[in-house]
PDB file of N, CA and C in Angstrom:
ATOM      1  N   UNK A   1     151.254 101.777  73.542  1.00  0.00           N
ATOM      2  CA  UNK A   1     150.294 102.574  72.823  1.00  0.00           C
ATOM      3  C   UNK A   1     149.993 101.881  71.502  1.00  0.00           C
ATOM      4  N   UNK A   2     148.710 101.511  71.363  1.00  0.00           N
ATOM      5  CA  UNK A   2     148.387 101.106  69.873  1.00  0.00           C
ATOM      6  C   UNK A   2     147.658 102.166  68.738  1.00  0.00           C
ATOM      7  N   UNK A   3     148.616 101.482  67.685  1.00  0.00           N
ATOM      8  CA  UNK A   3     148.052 102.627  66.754  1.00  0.00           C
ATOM      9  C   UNK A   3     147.860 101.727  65.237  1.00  0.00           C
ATOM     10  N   UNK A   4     147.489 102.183  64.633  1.00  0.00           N
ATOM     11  CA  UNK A   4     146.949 101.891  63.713  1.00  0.00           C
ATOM     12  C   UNK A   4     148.253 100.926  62.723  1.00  0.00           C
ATOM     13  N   UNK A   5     149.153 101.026  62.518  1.00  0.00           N
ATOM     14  CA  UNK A   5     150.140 100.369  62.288  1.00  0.00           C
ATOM     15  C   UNK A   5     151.151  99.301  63.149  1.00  0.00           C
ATOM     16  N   UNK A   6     150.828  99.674  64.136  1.00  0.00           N
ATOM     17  CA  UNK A   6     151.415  98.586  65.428  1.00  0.00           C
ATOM     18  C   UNK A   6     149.936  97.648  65.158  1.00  0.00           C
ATOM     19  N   UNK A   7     149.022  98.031  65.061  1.00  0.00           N
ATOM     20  CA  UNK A   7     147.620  96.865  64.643  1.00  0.00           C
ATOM     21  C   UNK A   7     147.873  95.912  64.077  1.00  0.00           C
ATOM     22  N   UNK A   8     147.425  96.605  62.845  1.00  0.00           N
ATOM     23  CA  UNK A   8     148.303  96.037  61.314  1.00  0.00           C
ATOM     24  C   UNK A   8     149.497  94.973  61.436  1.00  0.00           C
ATOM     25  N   UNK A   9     150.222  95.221  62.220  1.00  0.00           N
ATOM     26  CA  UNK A   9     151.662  94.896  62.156  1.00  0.00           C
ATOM     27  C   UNK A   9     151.406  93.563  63.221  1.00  0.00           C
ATOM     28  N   UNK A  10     150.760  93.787  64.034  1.00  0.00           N
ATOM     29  CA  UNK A  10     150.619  92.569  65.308  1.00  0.00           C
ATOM     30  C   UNK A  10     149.450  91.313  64.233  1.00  0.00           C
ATOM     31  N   UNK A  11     148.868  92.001  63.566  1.00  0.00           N
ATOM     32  CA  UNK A  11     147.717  90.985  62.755  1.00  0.00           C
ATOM     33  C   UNK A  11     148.538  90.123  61.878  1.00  0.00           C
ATOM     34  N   UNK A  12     149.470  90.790  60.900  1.00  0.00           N
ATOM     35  CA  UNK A  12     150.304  90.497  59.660  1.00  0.00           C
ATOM     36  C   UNK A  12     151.339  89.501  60.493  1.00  0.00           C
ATOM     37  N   UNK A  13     151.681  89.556  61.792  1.00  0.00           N
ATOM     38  CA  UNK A  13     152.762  88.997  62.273  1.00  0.00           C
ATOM     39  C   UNK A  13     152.165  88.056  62.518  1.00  0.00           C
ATOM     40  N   UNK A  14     151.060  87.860  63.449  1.00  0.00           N
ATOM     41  CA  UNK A  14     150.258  86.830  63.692  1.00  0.00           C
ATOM     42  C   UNK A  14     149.751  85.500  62.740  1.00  0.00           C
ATOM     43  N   UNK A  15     149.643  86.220  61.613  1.00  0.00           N
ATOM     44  CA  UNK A  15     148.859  85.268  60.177  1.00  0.00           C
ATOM     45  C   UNK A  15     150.219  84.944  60.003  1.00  0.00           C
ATOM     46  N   UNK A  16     151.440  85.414  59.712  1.00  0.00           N
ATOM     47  CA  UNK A  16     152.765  84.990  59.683  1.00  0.00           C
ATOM     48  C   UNK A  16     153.172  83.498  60.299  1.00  0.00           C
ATOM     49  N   UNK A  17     152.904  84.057  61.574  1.00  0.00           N
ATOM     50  CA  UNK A  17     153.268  82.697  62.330  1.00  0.00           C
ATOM     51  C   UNK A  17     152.304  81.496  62.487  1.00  0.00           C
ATOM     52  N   UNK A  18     151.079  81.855  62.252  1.00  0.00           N
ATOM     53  CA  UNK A  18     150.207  80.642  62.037  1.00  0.00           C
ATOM     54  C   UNK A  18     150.579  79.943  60.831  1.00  0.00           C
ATOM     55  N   UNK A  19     150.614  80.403  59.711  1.00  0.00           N
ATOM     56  CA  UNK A  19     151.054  79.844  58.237  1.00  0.00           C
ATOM     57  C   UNK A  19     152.286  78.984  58.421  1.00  0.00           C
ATOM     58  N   UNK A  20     153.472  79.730  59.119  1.00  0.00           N
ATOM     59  CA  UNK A  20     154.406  79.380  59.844  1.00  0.00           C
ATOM     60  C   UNK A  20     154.207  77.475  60.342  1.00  0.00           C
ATOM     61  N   UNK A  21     153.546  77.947  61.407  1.00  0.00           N
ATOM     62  CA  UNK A  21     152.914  76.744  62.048  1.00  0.00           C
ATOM     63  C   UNK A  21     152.487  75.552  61.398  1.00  0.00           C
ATOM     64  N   UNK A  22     151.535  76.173  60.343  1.00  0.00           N
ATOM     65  CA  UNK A  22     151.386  74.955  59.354  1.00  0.00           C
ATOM     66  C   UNK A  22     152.114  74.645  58.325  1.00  0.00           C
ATOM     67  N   UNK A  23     152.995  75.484  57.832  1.00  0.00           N
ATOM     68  CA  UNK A  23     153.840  74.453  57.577  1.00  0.00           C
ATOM     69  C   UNK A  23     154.975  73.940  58.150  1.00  0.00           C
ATOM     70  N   UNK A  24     155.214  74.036  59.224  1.00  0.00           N
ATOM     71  CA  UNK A  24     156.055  73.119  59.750  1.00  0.00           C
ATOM     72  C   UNK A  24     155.506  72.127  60.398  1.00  0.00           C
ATOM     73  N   UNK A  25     154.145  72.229  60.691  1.00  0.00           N
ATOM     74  CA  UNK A  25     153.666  70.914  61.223  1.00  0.00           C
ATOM     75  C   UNK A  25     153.135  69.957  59.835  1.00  0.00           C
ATOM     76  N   UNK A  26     153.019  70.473  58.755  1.00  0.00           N
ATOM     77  CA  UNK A  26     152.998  69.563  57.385  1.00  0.00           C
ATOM     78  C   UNK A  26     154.375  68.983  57.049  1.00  0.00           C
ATOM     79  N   UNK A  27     155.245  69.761  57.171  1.00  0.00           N
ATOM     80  CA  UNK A  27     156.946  69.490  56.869  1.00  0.00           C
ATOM     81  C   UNK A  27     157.235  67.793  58.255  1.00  0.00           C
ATOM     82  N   UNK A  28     156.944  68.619  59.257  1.00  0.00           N
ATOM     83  CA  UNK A  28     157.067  67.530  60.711  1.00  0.00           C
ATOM     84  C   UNK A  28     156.344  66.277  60.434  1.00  0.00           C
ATOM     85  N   UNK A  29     155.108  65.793  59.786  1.00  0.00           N
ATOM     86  CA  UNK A  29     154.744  64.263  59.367  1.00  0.00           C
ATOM     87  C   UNK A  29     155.083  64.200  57.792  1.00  0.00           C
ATOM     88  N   UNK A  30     155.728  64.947  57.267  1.00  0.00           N
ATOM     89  CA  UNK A  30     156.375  64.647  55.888  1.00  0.00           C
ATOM     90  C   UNK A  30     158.305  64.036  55.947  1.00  0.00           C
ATOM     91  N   UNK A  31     158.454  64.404  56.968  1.00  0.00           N
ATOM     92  CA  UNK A  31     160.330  64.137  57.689  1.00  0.00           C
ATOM     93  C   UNK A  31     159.948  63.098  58.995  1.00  0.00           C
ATOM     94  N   UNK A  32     161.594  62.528  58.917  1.00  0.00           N
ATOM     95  CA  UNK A  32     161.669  62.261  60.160  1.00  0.00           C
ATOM     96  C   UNK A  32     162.598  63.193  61.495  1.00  0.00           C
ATOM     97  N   UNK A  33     162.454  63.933  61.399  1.00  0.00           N
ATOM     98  CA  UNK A  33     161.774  65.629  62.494  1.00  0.00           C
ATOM     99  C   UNK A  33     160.949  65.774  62.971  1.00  0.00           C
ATOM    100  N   UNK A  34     160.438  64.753  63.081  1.00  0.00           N
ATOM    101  CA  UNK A  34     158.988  65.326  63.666  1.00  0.00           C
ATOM    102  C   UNK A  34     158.793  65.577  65.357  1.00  0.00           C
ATOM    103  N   UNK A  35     159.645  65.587  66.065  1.00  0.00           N
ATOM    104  CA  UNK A  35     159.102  65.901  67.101  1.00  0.00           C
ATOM    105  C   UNK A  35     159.911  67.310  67.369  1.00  0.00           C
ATOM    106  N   UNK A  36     161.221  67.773  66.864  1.00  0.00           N
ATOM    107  CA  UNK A  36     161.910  69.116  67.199  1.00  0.00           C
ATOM    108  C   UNK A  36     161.072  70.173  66.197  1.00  0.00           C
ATOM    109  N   UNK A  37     160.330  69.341  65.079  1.00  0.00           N
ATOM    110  CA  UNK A  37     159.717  70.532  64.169  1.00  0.00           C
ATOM    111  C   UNK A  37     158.107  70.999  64.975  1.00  0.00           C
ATOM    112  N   UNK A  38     157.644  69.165  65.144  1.00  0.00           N
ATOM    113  CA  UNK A  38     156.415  69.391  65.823  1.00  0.00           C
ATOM    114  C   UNK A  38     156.306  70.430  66.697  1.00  0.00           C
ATOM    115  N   UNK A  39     157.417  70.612  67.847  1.00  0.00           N
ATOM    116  CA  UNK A  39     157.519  71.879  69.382  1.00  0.00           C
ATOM    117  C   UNK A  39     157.568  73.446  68.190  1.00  0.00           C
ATOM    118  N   UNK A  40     158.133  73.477  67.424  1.00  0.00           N
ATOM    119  CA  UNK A  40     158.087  74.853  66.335  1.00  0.00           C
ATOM    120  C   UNK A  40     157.259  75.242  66.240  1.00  0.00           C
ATOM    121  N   UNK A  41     156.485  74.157  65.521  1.00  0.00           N
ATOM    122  CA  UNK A  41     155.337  74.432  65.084  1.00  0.00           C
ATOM    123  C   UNK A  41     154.459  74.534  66.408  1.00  0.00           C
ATOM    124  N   UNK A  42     153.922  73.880  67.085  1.00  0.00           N
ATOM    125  CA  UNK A  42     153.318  74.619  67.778  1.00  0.00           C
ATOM    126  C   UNK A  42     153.997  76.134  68.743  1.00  0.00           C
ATOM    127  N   UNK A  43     154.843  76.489  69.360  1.00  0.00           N
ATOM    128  CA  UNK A  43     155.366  77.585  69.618  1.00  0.00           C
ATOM    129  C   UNK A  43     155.102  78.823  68.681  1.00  0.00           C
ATOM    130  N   UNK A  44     155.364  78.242  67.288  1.00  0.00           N
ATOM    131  CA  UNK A  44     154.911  79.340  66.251  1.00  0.00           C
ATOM    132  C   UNK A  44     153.121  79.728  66.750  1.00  0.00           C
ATOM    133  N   UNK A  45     152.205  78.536  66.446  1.00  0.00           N
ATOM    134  CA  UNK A  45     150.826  78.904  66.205  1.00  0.00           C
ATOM    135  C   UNK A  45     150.202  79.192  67.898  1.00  0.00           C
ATOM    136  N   UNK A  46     150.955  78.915  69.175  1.00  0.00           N
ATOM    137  CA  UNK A  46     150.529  79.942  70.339  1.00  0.00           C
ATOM    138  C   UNK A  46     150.471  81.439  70.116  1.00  0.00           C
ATOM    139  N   UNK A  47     152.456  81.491  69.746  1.00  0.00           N
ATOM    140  CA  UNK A  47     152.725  82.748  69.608  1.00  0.00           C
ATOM    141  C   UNK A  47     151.784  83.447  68.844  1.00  0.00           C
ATOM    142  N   UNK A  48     151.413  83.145  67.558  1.00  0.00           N
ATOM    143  CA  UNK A  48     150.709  83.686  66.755  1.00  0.00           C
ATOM    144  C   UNK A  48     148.761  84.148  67.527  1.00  0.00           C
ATOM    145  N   UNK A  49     148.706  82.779  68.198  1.00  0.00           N
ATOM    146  CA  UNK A  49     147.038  83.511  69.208  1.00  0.00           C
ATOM    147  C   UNK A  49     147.747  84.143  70.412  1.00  0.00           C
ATOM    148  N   UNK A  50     149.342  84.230  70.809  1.00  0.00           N
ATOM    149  CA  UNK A  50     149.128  85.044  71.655  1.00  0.00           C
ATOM    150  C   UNK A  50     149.519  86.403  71.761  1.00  0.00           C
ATOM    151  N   UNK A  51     149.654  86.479  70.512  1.00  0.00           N
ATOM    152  CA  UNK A  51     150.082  88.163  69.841  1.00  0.00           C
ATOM    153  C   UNK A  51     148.136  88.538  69.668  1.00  0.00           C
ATOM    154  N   UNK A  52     147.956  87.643  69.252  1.00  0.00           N
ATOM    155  CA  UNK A  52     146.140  88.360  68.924  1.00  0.00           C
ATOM    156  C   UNK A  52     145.859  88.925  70.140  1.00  0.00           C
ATOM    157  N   UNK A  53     146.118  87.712  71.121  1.00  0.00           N
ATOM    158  CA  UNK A  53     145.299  88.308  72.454  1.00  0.00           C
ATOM    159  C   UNK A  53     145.631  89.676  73.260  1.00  0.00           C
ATOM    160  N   UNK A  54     146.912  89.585  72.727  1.00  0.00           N
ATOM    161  CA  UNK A  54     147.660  91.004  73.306  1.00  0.00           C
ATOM    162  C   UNK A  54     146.940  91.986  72.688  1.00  0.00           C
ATOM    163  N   UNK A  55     146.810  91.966  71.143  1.00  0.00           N
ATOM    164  CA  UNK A  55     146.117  92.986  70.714  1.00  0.00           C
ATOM    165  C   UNK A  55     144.776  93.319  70.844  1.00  0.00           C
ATOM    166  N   UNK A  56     143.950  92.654  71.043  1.00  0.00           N
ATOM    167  CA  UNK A  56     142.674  92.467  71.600  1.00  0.00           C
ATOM    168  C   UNK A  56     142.725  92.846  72.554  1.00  0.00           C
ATOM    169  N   UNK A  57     143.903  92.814  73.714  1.00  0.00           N
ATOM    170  CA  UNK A  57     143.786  93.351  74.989  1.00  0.00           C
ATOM    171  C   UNK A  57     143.475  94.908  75.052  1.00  0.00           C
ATOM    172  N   UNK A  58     145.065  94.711  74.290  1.00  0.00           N
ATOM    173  CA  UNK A  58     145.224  96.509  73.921  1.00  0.00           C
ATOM    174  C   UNK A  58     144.365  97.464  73.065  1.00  0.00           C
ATOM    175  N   UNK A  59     143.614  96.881  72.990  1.00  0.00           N
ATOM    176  CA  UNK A  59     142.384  97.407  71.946  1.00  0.00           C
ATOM    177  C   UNK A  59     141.341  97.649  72.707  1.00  0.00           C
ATOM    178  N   UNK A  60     140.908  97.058  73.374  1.00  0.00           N
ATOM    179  CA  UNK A  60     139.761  97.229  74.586  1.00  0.00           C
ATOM    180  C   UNK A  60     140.429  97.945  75.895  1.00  0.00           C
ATOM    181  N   UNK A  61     141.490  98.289  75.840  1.00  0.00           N
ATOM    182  CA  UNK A  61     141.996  99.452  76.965  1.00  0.00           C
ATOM    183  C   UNK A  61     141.486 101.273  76.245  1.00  0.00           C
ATOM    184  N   UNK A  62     140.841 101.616  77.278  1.00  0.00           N
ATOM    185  CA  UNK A  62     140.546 102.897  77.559  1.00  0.00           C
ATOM    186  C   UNK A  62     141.557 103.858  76.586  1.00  0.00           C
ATOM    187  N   UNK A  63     140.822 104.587  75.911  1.00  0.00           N
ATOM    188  CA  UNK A  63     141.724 105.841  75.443  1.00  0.00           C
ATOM    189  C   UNK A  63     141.990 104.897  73.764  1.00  0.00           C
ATOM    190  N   UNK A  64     141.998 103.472  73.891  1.00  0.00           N
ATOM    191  CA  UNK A  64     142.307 103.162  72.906  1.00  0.00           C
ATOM    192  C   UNK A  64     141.646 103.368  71.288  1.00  0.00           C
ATOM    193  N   UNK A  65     140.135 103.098  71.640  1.00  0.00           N
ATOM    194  CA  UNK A  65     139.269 103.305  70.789  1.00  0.00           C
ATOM    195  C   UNK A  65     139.132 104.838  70.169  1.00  0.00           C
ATOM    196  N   UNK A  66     139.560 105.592  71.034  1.00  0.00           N
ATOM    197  CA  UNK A  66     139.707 107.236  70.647  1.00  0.00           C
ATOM    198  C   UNK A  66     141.030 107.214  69.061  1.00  0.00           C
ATOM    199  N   UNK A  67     142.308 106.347  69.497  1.00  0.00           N
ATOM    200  CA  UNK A  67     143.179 106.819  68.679  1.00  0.00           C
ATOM    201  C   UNK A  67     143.074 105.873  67.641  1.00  0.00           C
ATOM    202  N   UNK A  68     142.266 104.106  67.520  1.00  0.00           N
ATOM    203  CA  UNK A  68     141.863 103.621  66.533  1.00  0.00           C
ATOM    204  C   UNK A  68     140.642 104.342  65.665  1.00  0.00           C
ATOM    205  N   UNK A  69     139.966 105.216  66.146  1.00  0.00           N
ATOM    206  CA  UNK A  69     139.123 105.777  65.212  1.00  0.00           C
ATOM    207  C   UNK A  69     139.591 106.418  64.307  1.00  0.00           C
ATOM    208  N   UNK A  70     141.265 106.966  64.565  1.00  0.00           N
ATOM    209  CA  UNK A  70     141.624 107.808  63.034  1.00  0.00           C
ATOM    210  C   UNK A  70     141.739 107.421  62.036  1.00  0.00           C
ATOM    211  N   UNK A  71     142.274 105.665  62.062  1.00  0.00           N
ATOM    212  CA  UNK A  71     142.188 104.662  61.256  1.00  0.00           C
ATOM    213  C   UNK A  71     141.555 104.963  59.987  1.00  0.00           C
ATOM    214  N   UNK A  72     142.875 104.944  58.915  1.00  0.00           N
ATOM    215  CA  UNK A  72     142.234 105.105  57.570  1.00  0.00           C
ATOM    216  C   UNK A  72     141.669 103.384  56.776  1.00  0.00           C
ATOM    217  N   UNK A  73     140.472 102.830  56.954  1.00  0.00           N
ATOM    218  CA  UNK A  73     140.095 101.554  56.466  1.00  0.00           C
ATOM    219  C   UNK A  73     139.989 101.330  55.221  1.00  0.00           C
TER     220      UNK A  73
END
């Protein structure tokens, strides 16, 4: 069930792990790490589009748009 704070919370997590992403892929050609940081970093910045997509999913499911409208913006 999505709600207005599980939203929020999947977006904030998402920008999390992209930021995430970049900097460990800035850290990964700044070290010599770079290939155990490089797999991080990307794992971070999927995870991060594939939390969006989940929410995007769950957002365009039926019934959903009813309980995002209470949404205080």
């Amino acid at each position: 069930m999505l709600t207005c704070k599980r939203m929020r919370g999947a977006v904030i997590l998402s920008a999390l792990l992209l930021l995430t992403g970049l900097a460990l892929e800035t850290l990964a050609q700044l070290t010599g790490l770079a290939i155990p940081t490089s797999h991080l970093a990307l794992f971070a910045v999927l995870a991060a589009v594939g939390i969006l997509a989940l929410t995007l999913v769950a957002s365009l499911l039926p019934g959903a748009a009813q309980r995002l409208n209470e949404c205080q913006h």
